[in-house]
PDB file of N, CA and C in Angstrom:
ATOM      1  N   UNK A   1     -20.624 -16.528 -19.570  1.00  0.00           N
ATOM      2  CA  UNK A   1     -19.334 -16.628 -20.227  1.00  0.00           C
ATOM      3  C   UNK A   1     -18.649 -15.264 -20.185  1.00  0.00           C
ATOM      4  N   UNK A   2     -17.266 -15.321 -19.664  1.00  0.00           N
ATOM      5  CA  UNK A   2     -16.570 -13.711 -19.858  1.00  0.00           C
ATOM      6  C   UNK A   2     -16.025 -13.833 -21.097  1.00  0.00           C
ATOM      7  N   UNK A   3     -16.526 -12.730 -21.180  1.00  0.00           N
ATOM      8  CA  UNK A   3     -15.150 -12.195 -22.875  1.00  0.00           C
ATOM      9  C   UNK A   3     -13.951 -11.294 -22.560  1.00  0.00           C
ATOM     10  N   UNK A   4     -13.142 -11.239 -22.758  1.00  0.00           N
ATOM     11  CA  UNK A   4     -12.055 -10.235 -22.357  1.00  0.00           C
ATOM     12  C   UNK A   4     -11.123  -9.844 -23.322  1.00  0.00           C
ATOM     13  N   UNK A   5     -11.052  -8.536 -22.885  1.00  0.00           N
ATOM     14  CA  UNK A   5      -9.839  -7.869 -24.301  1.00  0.00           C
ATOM     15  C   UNK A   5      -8.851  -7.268 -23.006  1.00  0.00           C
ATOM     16  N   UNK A   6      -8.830  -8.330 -22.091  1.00  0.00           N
ATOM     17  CA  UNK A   6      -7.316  -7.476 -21.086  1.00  0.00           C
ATOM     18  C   UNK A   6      -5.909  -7.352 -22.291  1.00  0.00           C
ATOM     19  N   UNK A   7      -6.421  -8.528 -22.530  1.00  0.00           N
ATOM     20  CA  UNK A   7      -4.652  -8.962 -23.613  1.00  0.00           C
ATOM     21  C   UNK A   7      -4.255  -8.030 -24.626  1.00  0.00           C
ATOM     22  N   UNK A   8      -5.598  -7.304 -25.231  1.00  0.00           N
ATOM     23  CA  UNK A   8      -4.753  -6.469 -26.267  1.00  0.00           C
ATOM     24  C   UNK A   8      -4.659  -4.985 -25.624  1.00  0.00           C
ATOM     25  N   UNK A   9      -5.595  -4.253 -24.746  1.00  0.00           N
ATOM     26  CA  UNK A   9      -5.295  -3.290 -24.068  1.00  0.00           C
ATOM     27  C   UNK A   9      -3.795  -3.525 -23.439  1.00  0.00           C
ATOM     28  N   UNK A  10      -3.596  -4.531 -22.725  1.00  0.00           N
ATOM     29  CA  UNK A  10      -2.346  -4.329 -22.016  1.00  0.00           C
ATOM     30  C   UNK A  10      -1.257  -4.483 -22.640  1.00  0.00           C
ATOM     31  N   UNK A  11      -1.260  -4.869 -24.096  1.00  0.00           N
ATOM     32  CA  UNK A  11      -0.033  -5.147 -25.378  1.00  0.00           C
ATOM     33  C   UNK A  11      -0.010  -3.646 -25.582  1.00  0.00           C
ATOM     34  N   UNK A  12      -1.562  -2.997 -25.497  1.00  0.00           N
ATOM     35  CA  UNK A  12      -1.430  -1.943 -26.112  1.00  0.00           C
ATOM     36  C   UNK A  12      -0.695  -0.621 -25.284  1.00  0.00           C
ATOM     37  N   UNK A  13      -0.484  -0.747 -24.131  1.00  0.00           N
ATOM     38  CA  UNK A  13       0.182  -0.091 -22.684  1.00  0.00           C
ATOM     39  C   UNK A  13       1.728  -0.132 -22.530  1.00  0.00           C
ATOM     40  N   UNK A  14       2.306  -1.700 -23.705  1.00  0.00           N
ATOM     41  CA  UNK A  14       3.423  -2.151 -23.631  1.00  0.00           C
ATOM     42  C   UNK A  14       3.686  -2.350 -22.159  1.00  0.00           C
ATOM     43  N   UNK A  15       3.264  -3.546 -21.727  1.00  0.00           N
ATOM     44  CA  UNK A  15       2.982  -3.999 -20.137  1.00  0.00           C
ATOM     45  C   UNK A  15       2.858  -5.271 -20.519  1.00  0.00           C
ATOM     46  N   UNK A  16       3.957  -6.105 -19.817  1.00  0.00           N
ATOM     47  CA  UNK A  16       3.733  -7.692 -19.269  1.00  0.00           C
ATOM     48  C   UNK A  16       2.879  -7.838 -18.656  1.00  0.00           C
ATOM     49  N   UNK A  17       2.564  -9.478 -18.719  1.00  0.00           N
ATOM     50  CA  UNK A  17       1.330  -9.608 -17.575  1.00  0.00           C
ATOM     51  C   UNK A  17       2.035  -9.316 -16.086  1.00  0.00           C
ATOM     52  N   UNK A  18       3.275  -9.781 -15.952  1.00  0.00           N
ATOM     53  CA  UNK A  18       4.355  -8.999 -14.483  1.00  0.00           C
ATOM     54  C   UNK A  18       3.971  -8.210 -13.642  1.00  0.00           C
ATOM     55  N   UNK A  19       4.024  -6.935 -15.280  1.00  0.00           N
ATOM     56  CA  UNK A  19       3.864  -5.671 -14.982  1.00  0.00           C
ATOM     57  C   UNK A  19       2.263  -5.120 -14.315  1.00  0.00           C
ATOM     58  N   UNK A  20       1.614  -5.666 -15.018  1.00  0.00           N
ATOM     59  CA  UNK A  20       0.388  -5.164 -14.474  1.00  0.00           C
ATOM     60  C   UNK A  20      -0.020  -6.171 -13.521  1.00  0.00           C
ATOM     61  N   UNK A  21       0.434  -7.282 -12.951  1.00  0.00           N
ATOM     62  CA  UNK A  21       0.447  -8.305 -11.709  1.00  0.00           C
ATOM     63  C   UNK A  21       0.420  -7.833 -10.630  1.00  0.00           C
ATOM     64  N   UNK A  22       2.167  -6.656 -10.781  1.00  0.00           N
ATOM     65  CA  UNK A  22       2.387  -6.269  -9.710  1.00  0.00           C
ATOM     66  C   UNK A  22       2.065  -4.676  -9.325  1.00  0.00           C
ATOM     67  N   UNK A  23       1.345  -4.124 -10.375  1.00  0.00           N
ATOM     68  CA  UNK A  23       0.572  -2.600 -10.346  1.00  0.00           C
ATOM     69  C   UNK A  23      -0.725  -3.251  -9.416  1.00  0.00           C
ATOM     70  N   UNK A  24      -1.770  -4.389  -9.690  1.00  0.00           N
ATOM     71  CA  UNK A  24      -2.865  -4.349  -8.949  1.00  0.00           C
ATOM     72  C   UNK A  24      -2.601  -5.547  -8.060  1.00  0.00           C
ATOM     73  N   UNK A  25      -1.507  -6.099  -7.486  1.00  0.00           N
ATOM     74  CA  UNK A  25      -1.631  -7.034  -6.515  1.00  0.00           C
ATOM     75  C   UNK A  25      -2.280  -8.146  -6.284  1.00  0.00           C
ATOM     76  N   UNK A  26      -2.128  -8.920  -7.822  1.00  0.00           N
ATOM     77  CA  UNK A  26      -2.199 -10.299  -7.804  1.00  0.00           C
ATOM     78  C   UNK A  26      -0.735 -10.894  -8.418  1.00  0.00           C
ATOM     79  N   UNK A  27      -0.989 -11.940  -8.428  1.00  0.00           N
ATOM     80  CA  UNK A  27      -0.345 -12.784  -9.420  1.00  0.00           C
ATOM     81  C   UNK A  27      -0.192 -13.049 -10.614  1.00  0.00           C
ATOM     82  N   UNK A  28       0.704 -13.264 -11.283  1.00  0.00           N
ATOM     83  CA  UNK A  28       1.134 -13.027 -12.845  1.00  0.00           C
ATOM     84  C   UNK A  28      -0.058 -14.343 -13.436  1.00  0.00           C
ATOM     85  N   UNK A  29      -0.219 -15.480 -12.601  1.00  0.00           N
ATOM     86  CA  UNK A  29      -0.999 -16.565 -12.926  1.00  0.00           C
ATOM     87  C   UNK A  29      -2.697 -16.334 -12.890  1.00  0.00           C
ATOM     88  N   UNK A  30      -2.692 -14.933 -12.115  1.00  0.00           N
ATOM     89  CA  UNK A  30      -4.042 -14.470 -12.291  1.00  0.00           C
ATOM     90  C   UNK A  30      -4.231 -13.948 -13.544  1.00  0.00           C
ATOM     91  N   UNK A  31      -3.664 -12.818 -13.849  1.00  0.00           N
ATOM     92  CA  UNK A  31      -3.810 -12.334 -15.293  1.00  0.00           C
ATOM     93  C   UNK A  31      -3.704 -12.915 -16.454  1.00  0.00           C
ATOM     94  N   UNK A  32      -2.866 -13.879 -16.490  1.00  0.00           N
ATOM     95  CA  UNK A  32      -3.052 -14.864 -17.203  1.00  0.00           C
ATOM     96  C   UNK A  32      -3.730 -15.842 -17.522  1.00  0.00           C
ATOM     97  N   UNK A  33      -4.913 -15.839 -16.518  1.00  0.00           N
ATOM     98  CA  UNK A  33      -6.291 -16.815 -16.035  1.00  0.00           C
ATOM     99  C   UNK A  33      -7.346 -15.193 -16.572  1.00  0.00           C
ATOM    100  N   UNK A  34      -7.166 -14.526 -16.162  1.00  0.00           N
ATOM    101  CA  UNK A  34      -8.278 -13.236 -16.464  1.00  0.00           C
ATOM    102  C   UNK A  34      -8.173 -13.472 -18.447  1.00  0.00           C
ATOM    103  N   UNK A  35      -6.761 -13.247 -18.869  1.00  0.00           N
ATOM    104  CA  UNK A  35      -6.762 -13.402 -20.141  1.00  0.00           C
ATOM    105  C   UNK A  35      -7.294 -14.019 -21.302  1.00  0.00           C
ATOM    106  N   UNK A  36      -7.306 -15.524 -20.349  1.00  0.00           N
ATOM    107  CA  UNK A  36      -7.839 -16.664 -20.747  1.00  0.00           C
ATOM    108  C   UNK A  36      -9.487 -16.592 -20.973  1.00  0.00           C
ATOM    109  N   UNK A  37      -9.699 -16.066 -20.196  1.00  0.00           N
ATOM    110  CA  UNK A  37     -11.261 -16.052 -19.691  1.00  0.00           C
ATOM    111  C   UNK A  37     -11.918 -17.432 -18.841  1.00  0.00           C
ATOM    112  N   UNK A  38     -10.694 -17.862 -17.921  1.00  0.00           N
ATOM    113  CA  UNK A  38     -10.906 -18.837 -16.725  1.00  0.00           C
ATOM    114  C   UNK A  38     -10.800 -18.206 -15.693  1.00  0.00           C
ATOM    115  N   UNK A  39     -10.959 -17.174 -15.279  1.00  0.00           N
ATOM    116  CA  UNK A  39     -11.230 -16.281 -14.143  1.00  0.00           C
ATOM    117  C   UNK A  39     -12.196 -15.243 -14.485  1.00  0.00           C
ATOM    118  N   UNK A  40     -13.112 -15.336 -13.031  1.00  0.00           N
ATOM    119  CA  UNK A  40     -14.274 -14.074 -13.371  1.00  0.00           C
ATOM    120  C   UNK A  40     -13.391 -12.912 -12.292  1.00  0.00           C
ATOM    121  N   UNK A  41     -13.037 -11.449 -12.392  1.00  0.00           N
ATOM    122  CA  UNK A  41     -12.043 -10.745 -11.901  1.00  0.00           C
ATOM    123  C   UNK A  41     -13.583 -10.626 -10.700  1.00  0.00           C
ATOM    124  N   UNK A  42     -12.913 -10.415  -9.720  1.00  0.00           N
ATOM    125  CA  UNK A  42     -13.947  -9.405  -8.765  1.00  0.00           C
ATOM    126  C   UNK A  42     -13.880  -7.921  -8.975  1.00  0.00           C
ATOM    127  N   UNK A  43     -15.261  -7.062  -8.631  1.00  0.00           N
ATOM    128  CA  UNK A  43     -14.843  -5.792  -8.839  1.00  0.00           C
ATOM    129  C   UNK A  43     -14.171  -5.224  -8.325  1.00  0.00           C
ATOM    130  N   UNK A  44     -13.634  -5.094  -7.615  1.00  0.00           N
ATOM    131  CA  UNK A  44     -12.467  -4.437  -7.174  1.00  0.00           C
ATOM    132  C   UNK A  44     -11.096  -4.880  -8.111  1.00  0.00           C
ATOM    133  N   UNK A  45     -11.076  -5.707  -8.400  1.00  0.00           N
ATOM    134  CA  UNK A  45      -9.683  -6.294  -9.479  1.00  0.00           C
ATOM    135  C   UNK A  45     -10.259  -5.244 -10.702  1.00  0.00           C
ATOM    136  N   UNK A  46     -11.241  -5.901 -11.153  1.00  0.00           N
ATOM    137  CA  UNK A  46     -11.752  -5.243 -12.416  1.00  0.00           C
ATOM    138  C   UNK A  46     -11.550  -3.557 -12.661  1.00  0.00           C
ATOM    139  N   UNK A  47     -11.905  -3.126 -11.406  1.00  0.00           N
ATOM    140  CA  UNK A  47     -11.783  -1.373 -11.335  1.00  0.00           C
ATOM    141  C   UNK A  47     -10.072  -0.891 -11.209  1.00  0.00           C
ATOM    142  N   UNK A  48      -9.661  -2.040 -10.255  1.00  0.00           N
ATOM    143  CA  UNK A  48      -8.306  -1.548 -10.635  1.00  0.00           C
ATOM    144  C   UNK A  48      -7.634  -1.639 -11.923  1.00  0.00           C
ATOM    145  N   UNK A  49      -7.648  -2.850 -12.770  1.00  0.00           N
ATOM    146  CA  UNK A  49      -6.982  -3.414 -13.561  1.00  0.00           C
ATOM    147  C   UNK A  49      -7.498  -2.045 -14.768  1.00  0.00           C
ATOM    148  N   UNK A  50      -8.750  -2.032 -14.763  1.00  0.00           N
ATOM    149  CA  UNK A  50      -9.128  -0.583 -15.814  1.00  0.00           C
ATOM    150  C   UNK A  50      -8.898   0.689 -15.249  1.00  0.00           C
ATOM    151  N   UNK A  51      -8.095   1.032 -14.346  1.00  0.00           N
ATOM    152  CA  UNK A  51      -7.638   2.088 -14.008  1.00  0.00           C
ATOM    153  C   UNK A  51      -5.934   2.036 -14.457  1.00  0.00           C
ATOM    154  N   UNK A  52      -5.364   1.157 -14.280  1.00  0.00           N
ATOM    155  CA  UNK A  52      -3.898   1.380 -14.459  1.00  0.00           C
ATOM    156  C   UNK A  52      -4.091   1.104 -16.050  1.00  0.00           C
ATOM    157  N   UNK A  53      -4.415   0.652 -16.870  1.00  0.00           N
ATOM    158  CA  UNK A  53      -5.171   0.573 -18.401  1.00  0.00           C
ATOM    159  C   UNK A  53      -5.300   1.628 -18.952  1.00  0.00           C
ATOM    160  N   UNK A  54      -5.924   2.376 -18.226  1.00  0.00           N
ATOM    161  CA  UNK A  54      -6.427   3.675 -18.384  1.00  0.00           C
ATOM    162  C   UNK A  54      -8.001   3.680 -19.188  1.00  0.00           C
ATOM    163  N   UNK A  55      -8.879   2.474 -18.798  1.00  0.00           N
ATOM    164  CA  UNK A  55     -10.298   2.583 -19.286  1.00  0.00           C
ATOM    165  C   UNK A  55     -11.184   2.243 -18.533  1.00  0.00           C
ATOM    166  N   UNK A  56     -12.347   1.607 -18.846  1.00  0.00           N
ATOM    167  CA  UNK A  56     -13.387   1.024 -18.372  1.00  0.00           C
ATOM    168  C   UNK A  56     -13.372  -0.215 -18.142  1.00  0.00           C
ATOM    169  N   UNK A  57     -14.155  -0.585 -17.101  1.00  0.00           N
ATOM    170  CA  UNK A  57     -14.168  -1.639 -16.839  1.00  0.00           C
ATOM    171  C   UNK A  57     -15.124  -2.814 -18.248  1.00  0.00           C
ATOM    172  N   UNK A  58     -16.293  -2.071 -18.560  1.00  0.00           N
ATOM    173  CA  UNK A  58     -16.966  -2.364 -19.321  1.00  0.00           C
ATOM    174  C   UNK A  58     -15.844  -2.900 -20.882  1.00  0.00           C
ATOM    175  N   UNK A  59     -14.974  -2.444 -21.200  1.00  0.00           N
ATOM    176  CA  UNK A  59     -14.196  -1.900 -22.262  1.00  0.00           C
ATOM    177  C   UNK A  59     -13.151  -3.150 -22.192  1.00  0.00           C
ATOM    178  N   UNK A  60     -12.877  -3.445 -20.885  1.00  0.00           N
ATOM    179  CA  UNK A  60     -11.696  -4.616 -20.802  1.00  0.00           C
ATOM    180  C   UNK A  60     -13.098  -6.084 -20.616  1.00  0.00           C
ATOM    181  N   UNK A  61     -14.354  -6.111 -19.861  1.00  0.00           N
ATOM    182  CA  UNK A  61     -14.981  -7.219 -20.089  1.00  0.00           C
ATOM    183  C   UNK A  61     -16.042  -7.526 -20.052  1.00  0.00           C
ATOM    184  N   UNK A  62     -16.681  -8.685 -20.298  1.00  0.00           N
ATOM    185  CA  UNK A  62     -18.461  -8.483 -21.133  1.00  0.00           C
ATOM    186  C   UNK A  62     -18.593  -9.700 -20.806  1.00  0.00           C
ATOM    187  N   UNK A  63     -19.997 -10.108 -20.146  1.00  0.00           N
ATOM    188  CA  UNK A  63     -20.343 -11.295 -19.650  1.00  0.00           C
ATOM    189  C   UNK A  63     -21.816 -11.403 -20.267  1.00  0.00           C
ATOM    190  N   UNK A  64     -21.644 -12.820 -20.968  1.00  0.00           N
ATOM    191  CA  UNK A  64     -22.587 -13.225 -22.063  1.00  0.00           C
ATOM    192  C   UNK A  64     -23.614 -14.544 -20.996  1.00  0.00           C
TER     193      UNK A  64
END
């Protein structure tokens, strides 16, 4: 099971899901599936998405 705190880090950035869609080169319907926790990110998404964040990957998600 993923857990994810993309949603409040990226409230906390003041960043649409748009915005950070089009910083790591997916789709607004991805992040919004990552949010959900109906998408498992690949690492490479994951490393990006906690780089423009400005954290860890660990920090945005946790698999139970």
């Amino acid at each position: 099971m993923l857990i994810t705190r993309l949603k409040e880090y990226r409230l906390a950035k003041n960043m649409s899901q748009q915005e950070l869609a089009d910083l790591v080169n997916v789709r607004r319907e991805t992040i919004l599936r990552l949010e959900g926790g109906k998408y498992n990110p690949s690492l490479k998404l994951a490393m990006d998405i906690a780089k423009v964040l400005d954290c860890r990957v660990e920090d945005l998600f946790e698999f139970t």
